[in-house]
Protein backbone atom coordinates (compact mmCIF):
# COMPACT_ATOMS: atom_id res chain seq x y z
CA UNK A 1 90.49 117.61 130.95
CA UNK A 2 91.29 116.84 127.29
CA UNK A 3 88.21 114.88 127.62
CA UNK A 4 85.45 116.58 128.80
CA UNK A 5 86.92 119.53 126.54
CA UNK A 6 86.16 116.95 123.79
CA UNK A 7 82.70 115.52 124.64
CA UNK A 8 81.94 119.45 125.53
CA UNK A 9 82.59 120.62 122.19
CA UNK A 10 81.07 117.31 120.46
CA UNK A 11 77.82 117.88 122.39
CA UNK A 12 77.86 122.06 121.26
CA UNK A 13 78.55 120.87 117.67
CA UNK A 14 76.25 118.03 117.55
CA UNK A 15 73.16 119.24 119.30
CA UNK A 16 73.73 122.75 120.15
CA UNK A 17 74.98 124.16 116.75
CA UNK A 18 71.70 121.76 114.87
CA UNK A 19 69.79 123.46 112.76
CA UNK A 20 67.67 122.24 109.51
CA UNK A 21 69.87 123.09 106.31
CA UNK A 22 72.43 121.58 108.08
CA UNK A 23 70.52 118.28 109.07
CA UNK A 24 69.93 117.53 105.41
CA UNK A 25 73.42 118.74 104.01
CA UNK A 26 75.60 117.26 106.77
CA UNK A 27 74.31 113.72 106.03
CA UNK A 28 75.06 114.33 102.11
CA UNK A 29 78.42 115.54 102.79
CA UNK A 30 79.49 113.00 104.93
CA UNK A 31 78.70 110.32 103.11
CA UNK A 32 81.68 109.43 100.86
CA UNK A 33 79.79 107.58 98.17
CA UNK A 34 78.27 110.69 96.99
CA UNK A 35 81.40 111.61 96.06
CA UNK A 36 82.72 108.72 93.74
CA UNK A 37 81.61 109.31 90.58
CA UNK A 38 82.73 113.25 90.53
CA UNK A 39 85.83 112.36 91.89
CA UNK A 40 86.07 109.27 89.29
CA UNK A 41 85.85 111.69 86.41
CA UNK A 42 88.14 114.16 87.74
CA UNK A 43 90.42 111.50 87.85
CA UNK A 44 89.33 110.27 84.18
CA UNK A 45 90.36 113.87 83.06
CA UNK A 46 93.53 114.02 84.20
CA UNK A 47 94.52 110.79 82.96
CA UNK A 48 93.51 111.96 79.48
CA UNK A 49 94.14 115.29 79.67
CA UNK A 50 96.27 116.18 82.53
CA UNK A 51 99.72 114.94 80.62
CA UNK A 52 102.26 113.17 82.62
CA UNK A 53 101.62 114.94 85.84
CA UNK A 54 97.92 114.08 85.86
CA UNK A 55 98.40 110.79 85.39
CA UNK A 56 101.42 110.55 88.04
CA UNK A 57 99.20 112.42 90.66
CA UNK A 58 96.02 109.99 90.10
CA UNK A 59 98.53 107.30 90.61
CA UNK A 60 99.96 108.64 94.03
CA UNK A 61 96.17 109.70 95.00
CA UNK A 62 95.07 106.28 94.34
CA UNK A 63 98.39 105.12 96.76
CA UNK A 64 97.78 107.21 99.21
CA UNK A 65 94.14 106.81 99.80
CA UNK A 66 95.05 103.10 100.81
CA UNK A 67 97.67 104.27 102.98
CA UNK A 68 95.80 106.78 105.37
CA UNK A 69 93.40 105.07 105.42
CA UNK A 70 95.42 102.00 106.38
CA UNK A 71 97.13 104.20 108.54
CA UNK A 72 93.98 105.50 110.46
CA UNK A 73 92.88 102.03 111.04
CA UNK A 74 95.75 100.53 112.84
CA UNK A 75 95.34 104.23 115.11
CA UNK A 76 92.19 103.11 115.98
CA UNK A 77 93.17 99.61 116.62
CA UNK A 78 95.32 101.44 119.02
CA UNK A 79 93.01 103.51 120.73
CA UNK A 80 90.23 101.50 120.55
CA UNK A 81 88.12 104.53 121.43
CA UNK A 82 84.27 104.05 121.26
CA UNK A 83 82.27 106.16 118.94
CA UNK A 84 80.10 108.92 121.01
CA UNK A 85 77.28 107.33 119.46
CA UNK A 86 77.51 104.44 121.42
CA UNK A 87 79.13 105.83 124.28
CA UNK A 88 77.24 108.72 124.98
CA UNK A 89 73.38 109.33 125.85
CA UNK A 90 71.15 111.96 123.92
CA UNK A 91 73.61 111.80 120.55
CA UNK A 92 71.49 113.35 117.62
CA UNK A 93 72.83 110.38 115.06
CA UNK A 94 72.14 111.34 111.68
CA UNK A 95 73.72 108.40 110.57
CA UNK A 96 74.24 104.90 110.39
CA UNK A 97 76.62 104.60 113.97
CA UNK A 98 79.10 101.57 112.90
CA UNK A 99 79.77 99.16 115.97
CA UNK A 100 82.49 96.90 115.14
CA UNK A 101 84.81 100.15 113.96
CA UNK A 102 86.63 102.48 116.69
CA UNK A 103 86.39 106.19 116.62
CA UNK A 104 90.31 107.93 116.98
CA UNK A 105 91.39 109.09 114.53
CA UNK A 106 88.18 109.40 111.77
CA UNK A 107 89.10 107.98 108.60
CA UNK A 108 86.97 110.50 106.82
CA UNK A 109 89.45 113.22 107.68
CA UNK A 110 92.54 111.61 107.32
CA UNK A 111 91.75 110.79 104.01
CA UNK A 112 90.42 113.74 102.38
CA UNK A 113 92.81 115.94 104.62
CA UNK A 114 95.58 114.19 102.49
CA UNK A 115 94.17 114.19 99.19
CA UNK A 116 93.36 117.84 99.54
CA UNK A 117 97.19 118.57 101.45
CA UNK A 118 98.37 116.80 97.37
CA UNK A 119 96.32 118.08 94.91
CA UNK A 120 97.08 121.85 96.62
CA UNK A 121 100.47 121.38 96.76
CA UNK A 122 100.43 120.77 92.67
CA UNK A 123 97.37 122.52 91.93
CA UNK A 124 97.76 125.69 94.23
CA UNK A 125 94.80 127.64 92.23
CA UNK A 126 92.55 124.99 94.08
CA UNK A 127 93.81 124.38 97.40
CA UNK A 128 91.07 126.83 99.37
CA UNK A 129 88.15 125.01 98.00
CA UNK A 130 89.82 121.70 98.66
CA UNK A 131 91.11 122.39 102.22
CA UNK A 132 87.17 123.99 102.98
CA UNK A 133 85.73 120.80 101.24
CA UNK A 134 88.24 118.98 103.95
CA UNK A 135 86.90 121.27 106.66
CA UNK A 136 83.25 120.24 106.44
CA UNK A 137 83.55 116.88 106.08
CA UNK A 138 85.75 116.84 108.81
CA UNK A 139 83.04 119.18 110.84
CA UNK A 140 80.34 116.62 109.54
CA UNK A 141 81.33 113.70 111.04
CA UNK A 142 80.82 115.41 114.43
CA UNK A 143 77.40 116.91 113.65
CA UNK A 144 75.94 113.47 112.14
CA UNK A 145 77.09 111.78 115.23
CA UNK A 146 79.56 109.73 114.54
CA UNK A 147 83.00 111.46 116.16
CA UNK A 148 84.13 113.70 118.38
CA UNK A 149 85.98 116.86 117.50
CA UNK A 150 89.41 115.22 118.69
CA UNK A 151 88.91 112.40 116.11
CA UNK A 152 88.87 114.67 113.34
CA UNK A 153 91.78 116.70 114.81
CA UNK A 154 93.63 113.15 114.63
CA UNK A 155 92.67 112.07 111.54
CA UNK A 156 93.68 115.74 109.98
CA UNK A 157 97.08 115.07 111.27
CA UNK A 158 97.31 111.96 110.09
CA UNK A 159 95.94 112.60 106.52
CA UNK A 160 98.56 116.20 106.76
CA UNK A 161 101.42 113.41 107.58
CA UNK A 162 100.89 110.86 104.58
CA UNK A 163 99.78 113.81 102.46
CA UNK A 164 103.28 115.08 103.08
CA UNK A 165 104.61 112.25 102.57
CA UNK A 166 103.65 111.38 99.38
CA UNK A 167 104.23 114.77 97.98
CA UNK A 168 107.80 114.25 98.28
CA UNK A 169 107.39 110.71 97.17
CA UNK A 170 105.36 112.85 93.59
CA UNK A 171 108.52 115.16 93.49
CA UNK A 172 111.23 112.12 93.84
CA UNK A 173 109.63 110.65 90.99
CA UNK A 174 109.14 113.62 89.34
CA UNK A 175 112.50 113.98 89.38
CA UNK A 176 113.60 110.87 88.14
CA UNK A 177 111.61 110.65 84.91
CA UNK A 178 113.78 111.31 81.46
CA UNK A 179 112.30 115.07 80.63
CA UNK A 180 111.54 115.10 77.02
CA UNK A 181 112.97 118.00 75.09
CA UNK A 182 111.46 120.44 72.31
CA UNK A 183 112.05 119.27 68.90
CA UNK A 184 115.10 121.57 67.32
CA UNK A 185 112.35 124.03 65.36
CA UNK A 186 111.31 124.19 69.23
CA UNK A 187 108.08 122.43 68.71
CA UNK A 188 106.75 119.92 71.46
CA UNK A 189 107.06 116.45 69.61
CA UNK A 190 103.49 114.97 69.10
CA UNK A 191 103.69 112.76 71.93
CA UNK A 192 104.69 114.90 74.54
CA UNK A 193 101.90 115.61 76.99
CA UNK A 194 103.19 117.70 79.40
């Protein structure tokens, strides 16, 4: 049942929902590279100028990238479940369809559904944009091709688990470092970024 729900709703998303703006955005969004070099000077900016707590949450980003995505790939290991593009006929495949990597849970969303579940949690002023940057890459690795809707289901509660998991991992620490206090004329010191 579960199944057919899934190939049903692959096939309405994939071919039935196509349409031209989103053949040429889907394949941009998707692709993760396109997003290293903004997300490499967000990261440069916090370091410098997000104080302590920048530089703390580019740290645990930087963890937990490796571990949902390590995460995700032992799931599929698991599963072992074939990508629709090489398990189905008629797939419109937008992309490059990988054949030596399994498709439950996607990767993709696992990994930016937990970046976006930290930075929200300490950033709350951006968590919509995040969580509906999430929510189409998610949606465009089932209109390139590459997963089914129940992939990116998995892999968002995957990435929700480790995100969780490392925000109270941020807070422990958090915690646990010496708090500087105010000079006695109740100035910051000089070297307190926070």
């Amino acid at each position: 049942m579960m199944s057919g729900l899934d190939v049903h709703l692959f096939r309405v998303i994939n071919g039935g929902l196509s349409n031209a703006v989103f053949d040429s955005l889907m394949p941009f969004i998707t692709a993760p590279g396109h997003f290293v070099i903004p997300l490499a000077l967000i990261g440069v900016g916090l370091v410098v100028w997000g104080g302590w707590k920048g530089r703390l949450l580019v740290v645990m980003a930087l963890l937990l990238l490796v571990v949902s995505n390590a995460v995700s790939e032992q799931l599929k290991q698991l599963f072992q479940r074939p990508r629709p593009c090489l398990a189905l006929e008629t797939v419109r495949l937008l992309v490059g369809c990988s054949k030596t990597n399994f498709s439950f849970p996607s990767s993709h969303a696992s990994n930016i559904t937990a970046q976006a579940l930290l930075f929200a949690f300490f950033y709350r002023p951006i968590a919509v944009p995040l969580f509906l940057v999430a929510a189409g890459v998610g949606y465009s690795r089932v209109y390139v091709g590459v997963h089914y809707p129940l992939d990116v289901v998995g892999g968002i509660l995957v990435g929700l688990a480790c995100g969780a998991v490392f925000i109270f991992l941020t807070r422990e620490v958090e915690r646990r470092l010496p708090k500087r206090q105010p000079t006695s004329d109740n100035r910051q010191p000089l070297t307190d970024d926070r």
